[in-house]
N, C-alpha and C. Protein backbone atom coordinates (compact mmCIF):
# COMPACT_ATOMS: atom_id res chain seq x y z
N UNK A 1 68.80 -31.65 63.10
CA UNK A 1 67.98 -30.51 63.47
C UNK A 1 68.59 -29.22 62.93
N UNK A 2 69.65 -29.27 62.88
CA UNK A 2 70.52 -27.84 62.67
C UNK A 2 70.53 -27.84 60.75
N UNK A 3 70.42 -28.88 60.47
CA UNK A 3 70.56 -28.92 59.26
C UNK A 3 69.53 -28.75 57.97
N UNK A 4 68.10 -29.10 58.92
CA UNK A 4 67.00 -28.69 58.78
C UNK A 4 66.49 -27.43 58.86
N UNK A 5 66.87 -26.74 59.83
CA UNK A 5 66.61 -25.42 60.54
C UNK A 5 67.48 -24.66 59.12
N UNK A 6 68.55 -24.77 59.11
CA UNK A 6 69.77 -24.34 57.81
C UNK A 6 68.47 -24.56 56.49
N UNK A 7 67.94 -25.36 56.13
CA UNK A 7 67.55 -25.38 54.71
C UNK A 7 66.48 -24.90 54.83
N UNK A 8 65.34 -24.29 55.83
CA UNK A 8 64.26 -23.47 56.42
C UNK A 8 64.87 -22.34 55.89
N UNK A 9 65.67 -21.92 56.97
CA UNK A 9 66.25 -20.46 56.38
C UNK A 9 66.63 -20.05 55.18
N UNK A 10 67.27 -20.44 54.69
CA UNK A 10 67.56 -20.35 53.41
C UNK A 10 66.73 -20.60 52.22
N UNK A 11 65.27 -21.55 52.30
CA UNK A 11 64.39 -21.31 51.76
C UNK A 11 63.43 -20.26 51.91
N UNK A 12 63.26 -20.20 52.85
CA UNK A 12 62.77 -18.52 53.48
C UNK A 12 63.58 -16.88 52.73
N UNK A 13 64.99 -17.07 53.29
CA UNK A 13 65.18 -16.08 52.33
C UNK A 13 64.85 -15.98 50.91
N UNK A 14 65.14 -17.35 50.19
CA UNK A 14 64.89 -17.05 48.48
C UNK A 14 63.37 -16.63 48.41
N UNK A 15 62.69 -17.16 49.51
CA UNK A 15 61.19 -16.85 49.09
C UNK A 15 61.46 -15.47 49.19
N UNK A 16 61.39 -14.35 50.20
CA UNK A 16 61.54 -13.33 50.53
C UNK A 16 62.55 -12.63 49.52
N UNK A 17 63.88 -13.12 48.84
CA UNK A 17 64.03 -12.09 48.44
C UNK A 17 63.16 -12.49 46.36
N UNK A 18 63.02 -13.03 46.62
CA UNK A 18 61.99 -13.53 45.22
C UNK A 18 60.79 -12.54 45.20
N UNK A 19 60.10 -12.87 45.92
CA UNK A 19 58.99 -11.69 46.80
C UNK A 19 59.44 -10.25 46.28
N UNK A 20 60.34 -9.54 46.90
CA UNK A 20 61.04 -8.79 47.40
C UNK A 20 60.68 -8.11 45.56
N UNK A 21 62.01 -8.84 45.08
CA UNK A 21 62.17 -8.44 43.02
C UNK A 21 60.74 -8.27 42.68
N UNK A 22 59.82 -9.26 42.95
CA UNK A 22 58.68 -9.33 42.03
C UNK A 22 58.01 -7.99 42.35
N UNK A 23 57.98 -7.53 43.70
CA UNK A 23 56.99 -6.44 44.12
C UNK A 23 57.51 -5.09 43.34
N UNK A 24 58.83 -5.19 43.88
CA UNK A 24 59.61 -4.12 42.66
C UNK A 24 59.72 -3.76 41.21
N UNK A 25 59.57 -5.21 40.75
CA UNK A 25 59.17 -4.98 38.95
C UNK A 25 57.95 -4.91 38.65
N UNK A 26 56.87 -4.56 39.68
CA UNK A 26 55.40 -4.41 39.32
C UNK A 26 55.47 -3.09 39.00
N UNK A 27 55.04 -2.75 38.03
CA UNK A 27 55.14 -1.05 37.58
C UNK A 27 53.70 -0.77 37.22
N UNK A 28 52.84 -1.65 36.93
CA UNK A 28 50.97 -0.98 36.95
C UNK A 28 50.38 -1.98 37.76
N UNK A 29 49.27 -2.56 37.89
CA UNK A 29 48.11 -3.03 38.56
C UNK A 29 47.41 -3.76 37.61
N UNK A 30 47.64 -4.88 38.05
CA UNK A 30 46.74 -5.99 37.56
C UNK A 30 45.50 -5.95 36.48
N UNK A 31 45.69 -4.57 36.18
CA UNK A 31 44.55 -3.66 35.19
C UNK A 31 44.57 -3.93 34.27
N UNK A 32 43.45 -4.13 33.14
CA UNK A 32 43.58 -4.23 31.48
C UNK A 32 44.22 -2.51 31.25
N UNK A 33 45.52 -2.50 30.47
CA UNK A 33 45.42 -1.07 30.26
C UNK A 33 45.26 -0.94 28.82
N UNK A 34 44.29 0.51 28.45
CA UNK A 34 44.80 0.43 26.88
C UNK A 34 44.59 2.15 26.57
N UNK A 35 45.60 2.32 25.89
CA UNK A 35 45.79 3.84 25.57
C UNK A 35 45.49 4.05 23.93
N UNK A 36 44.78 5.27 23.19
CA UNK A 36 45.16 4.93 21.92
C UNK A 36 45.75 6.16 21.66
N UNK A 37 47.25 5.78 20.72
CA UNK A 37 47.82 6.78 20.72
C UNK A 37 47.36 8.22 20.11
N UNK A 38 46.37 7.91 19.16
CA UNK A 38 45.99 9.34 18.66
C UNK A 38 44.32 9.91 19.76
N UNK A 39 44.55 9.44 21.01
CA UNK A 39 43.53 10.03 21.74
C UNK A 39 45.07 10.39 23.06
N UNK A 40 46.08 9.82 23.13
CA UNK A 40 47.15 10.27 24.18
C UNK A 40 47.36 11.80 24.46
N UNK A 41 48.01 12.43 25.34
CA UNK A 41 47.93 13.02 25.89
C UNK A 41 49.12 13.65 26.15
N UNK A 42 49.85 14.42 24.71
CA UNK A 42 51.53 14.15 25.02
C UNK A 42 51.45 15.40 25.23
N UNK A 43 53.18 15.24 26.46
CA UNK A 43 53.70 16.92 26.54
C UNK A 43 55.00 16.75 25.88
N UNK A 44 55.61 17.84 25.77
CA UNK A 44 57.20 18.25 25.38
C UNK A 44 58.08 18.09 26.50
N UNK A 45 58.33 17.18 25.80
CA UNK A 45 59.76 16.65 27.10
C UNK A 45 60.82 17.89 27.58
N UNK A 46 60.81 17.45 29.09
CA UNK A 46 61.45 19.16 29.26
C UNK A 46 62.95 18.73 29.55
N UNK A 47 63.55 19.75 29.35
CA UNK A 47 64.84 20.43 28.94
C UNK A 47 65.63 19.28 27.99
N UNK A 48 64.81 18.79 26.86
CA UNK A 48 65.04 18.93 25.78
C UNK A 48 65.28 19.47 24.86
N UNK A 49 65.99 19.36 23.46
CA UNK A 49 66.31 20.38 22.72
C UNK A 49 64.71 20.76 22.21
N UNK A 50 63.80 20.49 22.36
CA UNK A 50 62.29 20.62 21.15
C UNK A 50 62.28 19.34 20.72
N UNK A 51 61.68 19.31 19.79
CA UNK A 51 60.60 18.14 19.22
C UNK A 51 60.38 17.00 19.58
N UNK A 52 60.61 16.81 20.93
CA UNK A 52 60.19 15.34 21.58
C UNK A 52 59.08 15.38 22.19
N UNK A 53 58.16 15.14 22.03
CA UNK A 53 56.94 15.04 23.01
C UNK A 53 56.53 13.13 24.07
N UNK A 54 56.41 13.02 24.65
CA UNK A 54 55.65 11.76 25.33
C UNK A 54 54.57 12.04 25.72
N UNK A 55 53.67 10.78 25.84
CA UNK A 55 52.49 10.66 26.65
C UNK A 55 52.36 9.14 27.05
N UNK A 56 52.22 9.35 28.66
CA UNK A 56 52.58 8.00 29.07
C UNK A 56 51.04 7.20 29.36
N UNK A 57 51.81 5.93 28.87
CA UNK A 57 51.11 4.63 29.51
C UNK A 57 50.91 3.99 30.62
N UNK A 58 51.91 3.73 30.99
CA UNK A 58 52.36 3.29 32.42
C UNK A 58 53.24 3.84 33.40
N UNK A 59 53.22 3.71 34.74
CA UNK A 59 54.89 3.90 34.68
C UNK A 59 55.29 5.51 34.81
N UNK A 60 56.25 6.11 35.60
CA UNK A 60 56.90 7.22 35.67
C UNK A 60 58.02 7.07 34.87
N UNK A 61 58.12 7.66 33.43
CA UNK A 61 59.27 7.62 33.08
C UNK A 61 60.59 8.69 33.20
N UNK A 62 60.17 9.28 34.52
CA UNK A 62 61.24 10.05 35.57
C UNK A 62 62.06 9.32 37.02
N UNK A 63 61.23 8.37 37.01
CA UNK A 63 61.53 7.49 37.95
C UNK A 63 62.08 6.05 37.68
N UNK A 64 61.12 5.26 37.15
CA UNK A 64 61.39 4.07 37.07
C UNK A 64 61.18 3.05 35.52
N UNK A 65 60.51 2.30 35.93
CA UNK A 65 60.47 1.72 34.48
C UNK A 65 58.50 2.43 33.56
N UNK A 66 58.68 1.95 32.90
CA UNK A 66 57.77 2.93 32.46
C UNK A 66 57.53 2.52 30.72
N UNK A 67 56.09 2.95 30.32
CA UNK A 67 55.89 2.62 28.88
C UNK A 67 55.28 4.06 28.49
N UNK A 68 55.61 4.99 26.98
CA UNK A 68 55.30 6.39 26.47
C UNK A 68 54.71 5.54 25.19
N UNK A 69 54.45 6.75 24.48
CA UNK A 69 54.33 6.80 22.93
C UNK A 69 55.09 8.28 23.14
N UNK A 70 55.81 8.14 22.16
CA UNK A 70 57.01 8.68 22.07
C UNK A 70 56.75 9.66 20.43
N UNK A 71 56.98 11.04 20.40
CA UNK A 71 56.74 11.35 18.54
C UNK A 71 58.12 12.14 18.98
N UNK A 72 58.64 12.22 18.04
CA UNK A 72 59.71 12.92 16.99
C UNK A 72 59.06 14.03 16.13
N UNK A 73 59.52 15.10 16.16
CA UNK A 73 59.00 16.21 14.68
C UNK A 73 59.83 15.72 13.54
N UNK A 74 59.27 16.13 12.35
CA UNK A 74 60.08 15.90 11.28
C UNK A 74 61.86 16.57 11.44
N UNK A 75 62.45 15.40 10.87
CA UNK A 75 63.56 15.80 11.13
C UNK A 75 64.81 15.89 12.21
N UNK A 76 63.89 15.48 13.51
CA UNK A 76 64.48 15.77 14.58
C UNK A 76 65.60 15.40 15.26
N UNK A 77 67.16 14.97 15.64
CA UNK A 77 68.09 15.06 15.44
C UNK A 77 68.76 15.05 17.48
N UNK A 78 68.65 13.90 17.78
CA UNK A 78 68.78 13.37 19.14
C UNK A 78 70.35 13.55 19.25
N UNK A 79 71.20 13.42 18.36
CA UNK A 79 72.41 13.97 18.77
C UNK A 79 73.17 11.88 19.23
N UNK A 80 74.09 12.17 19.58
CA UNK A 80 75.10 10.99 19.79
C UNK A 80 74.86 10.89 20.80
N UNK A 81 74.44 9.41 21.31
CA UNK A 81 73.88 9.45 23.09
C UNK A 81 73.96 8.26 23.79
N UNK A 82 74.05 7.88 25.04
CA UNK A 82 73.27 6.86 25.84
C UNK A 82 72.47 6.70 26.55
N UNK A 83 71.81 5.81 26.91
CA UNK A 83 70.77 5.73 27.84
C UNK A 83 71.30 4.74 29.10
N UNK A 84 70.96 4.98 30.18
CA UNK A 84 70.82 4.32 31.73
C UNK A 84 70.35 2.92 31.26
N UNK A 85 69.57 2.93 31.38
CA UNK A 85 68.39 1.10 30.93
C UNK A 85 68.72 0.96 29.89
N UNK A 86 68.03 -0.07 29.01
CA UNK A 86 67.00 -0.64 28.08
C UNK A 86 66.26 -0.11 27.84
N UNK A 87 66.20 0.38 26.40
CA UNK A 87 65.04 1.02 25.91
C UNK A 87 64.20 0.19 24.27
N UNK A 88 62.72 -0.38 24.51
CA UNK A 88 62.66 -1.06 23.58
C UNK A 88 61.78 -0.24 22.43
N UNK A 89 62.15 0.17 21.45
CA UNK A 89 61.05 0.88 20.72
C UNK A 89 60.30 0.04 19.66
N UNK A 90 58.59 0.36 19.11
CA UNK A 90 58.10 0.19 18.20
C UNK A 90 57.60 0.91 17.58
N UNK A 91 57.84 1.17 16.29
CA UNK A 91 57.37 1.87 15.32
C UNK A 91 56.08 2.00 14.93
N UNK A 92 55.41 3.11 14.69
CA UNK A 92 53.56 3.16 14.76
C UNK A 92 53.22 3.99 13.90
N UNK A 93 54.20 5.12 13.44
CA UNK A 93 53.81 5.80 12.19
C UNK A 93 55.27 6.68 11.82
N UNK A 94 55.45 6.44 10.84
CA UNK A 94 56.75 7.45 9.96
C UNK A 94 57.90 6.62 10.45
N UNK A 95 58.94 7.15 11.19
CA UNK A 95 60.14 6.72 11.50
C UNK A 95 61.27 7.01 11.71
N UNK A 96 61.64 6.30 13.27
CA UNK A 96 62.24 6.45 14.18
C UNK A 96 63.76 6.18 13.45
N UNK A 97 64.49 7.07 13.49
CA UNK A 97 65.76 6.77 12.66
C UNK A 97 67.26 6.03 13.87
N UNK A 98 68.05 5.44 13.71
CA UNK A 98 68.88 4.79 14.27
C UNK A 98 70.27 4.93 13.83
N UNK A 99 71.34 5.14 13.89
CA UNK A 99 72.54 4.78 13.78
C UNK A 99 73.47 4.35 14.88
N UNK A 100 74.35 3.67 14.58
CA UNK A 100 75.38 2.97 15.46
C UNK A 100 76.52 2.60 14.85
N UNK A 101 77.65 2.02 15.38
CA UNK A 101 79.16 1.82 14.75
C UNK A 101 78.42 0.34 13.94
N UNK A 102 77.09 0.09 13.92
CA UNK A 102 77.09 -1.28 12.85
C UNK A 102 76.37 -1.32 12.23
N UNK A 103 75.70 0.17 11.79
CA UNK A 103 75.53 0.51 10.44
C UNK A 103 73.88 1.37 10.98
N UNK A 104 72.95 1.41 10.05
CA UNK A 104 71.40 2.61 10.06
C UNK A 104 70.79 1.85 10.49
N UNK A 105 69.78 1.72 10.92
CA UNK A 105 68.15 1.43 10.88
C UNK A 105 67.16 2.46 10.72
N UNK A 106 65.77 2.03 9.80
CA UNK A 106 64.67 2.57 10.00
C UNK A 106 63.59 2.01 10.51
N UNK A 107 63.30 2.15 11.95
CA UNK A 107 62.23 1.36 12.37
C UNK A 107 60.72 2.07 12.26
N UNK A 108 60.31 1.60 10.97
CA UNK A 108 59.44 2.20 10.94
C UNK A 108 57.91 1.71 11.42
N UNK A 109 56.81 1.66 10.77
CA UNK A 109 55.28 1.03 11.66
C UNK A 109 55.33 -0.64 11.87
N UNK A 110 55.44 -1.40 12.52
CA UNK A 110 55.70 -2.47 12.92
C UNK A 110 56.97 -3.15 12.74
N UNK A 111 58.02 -2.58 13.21
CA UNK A 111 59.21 -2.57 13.41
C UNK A 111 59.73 -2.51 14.70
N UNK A 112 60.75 -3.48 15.38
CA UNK A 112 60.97 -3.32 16.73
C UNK A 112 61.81 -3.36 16.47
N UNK A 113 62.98 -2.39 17.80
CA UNK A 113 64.43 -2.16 18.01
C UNK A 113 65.00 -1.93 19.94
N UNK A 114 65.52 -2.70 20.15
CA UNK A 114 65.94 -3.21 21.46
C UNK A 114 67.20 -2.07 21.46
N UNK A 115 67.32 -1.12 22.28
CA UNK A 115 68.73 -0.32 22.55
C UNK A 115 69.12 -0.97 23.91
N UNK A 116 70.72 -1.24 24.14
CA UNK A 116 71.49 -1.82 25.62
C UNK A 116 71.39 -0.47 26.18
N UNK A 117 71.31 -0.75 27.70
CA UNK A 117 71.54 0.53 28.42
C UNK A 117 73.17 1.22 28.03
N UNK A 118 73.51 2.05 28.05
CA UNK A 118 74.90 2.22 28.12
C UNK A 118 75.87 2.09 26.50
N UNK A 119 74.36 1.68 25.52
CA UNK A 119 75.31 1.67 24.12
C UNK A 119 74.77 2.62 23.48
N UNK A 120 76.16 3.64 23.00
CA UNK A 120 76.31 4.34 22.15
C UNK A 120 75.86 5.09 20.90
N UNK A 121 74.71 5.38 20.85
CA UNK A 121 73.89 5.61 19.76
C UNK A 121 73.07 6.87 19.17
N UNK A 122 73.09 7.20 17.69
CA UNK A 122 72.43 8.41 17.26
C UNK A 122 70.30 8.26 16.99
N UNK A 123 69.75 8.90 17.43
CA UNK A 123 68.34 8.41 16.83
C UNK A 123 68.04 10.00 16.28
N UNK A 124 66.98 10.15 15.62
CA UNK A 124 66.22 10.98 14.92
C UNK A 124 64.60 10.56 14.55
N UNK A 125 64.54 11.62 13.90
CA UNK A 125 62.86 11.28 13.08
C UNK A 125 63.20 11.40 11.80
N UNK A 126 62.19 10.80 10.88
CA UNK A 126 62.22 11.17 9.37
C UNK A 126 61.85 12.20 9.27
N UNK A 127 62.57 12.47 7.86
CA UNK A 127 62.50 14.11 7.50
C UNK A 127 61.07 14.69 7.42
N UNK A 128 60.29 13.49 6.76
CA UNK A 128 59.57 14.18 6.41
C UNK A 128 58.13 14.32 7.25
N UNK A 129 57.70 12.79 7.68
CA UNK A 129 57.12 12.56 8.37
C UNK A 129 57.47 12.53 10.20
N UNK A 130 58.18 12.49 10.60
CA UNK A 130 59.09 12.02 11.95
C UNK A 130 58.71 11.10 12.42
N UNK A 131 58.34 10.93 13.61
CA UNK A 131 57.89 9.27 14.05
C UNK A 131 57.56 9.56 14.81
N UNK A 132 56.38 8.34 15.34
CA UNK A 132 55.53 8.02 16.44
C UNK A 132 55.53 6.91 17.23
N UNK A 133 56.13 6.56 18.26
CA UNK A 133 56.71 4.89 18.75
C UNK A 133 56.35 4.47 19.89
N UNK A 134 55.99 3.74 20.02
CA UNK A 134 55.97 2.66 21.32
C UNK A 134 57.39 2.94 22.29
N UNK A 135 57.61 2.94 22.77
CA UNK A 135 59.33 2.69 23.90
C UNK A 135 58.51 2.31 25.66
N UNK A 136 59.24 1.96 25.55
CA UNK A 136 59.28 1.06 27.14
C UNK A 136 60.55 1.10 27.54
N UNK A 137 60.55 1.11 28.76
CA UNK A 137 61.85 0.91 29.51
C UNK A 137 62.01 0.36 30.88
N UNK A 138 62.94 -0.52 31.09
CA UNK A 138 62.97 -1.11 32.41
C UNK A 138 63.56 -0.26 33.94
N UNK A 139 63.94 1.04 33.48
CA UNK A 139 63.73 2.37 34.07
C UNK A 139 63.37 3.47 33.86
N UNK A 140 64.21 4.39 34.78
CA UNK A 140 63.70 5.80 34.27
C UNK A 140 64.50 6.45 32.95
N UNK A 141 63.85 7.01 31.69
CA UNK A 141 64.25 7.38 30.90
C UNK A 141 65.20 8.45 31.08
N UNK A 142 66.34 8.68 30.39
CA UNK A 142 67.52 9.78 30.87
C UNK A 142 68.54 9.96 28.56
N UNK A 143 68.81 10.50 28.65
CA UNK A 143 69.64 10.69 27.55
C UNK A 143 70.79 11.61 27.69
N UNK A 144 72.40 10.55 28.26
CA UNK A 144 73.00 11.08 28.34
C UNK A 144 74.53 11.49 27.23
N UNK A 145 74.60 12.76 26.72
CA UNK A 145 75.11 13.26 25.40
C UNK A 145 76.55 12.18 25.40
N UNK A 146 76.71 11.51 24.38
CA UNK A 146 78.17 10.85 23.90
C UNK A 146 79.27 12.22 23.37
N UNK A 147 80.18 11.78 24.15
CA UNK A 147 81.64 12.30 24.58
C UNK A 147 82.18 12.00 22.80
């Protein structure tokens, strides 16, 4: 009886805390969503240096996890940085520039690039064109300056 009662409970909790995660990683509603980026709705990211604008998809990307289209001005110059989360970007027009200690990337229109929370990295826009991207994140977006 006790041993029964023991594997109740303990199936109970995993349900509950299973439950628990799933309700938390719901970030929209069961909704078809669809945004198109050249009808979006971007502002200038504040207390940024300039040329970042977002317009979001999903998601508070002040809060939690969250999906933007993301533009860059030509040229634009993010400086040496990290981020809190995971940040996944896709490329949609011009291009999102990358560096790291293992060498450049240009992710440009159907191009994907996975950043670790917490790694070390320079981004920009192209000079000429800058970029326009997809990013998602499994939180709230933050960019904090590398030391």
């Amino acid at each position: 009886m006790k041993r029964s009662l023991l594997i109740t409970g303990v199936a109970l909790l995993l349900i509950a805390a299973w439950s628990i995660a799933r309700l938390q990683g719901q970030n929209h509603t069961d909704e078809v969503i669809f945004v198109s980026a050249s009808k979006a709705k971007f502002s200038e990211m504040p207390g940024g240096k300039g040329g970042v604008s977002m317009a979001p998809i999903w998601g508070d990307n002040n809060v939690g996890a969250h999906a933007t289209f993301t533009k860059f001005v030509p040229g634009y110059d993010a400086g040496l940085h990290t981020h809190t989360n995971d940040v996944w970007i896709t490329g949609i027009k011009g291009a999102y520039l990358y560096k790291d200690d293992a060498g450049e990337k240009r992710v440009g229109p159907g191009d994907f690039l996975r950043v670790p929370g917490g790694h070390k990295h320079w981004s920009g826009g192209d000079e000429k064109e800058g970029a326009l991207f997809y990013e998602e994140s499994s939180g709230k977006f933050d960019l904090i300056p590398a030391k």
